[in-house]
Protein backbone atom coordinates (compact mmCIF):
# COMPACT_ATOMS: atom_id res chain seq x y z
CA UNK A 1 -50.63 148.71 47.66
CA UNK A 2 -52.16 150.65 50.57
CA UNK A 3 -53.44 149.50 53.47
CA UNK A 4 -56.96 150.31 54.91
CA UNK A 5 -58.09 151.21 58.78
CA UNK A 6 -61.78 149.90 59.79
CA UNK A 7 -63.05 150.74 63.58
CA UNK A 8 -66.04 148.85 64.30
CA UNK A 9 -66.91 149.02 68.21
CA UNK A 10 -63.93 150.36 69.25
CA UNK A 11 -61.92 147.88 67.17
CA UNK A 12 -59.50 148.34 64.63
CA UNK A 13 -58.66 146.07 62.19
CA UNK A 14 -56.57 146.59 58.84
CA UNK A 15 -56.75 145.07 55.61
CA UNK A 16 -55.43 145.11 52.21
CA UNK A 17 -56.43 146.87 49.22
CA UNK A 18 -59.39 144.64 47.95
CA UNK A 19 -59.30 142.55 50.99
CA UNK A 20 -63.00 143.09 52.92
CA UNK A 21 -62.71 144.27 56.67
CA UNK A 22 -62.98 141.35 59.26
CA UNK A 23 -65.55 142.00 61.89
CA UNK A 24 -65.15 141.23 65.30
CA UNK A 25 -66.56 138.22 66.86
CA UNK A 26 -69.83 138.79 68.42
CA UNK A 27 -69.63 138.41 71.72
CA UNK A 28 -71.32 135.25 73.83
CA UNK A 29 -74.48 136.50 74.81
CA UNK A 30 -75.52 132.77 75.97
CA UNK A 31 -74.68 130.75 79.25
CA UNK A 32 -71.83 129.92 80.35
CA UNK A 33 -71.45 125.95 81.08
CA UNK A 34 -70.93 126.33 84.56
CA UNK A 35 -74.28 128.37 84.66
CA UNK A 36 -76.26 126.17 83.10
CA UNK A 37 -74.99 123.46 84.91
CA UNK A 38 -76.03 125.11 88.70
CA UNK A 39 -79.25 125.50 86.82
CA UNK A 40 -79.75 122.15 86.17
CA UNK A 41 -78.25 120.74 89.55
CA UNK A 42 -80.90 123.26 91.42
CA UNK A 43 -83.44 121.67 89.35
CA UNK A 44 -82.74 118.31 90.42
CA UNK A 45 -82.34 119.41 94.13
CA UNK A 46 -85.59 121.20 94.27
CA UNK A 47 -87.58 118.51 92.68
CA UNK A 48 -86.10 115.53 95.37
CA UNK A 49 -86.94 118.07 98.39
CA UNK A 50 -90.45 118.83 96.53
CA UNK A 51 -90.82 114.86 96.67
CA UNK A 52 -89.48 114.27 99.91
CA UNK A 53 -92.13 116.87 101.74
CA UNK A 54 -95.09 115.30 99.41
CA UNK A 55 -93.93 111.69 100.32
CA UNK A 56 -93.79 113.06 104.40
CA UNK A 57 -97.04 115.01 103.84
CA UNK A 58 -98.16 111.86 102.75
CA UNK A 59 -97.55 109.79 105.59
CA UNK A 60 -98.24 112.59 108.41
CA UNK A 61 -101.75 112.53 106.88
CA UNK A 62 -102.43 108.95 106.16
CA UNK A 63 -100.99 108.25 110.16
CA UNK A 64 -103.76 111.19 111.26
CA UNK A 65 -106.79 110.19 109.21
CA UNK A 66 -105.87 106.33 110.82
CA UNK A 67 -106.35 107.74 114.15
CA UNK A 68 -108.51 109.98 114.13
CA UNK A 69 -111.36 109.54 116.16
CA UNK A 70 -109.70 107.17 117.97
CA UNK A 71 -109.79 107.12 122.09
CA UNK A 72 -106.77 106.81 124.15
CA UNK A 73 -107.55 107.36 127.49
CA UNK A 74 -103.82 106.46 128.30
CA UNK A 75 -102.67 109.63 126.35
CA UNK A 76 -105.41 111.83 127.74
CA UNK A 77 -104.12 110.75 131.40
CA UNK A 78 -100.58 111.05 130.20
CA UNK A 79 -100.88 115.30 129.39
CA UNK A 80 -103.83 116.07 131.41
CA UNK A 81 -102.84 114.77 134.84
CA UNK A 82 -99.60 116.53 134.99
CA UNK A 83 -101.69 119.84 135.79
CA UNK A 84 -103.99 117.72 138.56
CA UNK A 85 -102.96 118.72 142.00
CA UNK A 86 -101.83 115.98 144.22
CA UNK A 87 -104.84 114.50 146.23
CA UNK A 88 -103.99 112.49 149.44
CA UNK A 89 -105.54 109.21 149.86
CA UNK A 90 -108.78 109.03 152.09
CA UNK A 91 -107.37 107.39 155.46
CA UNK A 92 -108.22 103.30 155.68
CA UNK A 93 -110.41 104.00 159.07
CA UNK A 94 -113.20 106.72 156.82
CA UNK A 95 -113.56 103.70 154.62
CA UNK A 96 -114.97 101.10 156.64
């Protein structure tokens, strides 16, 4: 009997007379589990922040369209007259 020597990508294997090489294994060209698992937990993440901001859009805008056009003088008074110079009081006697 005589043995045989097969290289295949840098690999050697031997076999027997009558015995057919063995190839290597092909390598894993797919995901790893760990990868495909941070794929899927991103997914998840992004979609709960993408409904969180839609759900907050949601409300920012339904508040706004409620009051809009609405007066409040109290709020105008509130920003505005913090720029208003102080004014003294007309003296009691120019009144009567």
């Amino acid at each position: 009997m005589s043995n045989a020597t097969f290289i295949h990508n840098g690999t050697i294997s031997f076999a027997e007379d009558g015995d057919p090489p063995v190839p290597d294994p092909a390598p894993d060209a797919g995901l790893s589990g760990g990868a495909i698992a941070g794929i899927v937990i991103a997914a998840i993440v992004g979609t709960i922040l993408l409904l969180l901001a839609a759900f907050f859009g949601y409300r920012w805008l339904k508040e706004r369209r409620k009051n809009h056009g609405e007066y409040k003088p109290h709020e105008e008074e509130e920003e505005h007259a913090k720029n208003l110079p102080y004014l003294a009081p007309p003296s009691v006697e120019g009144l009567i």
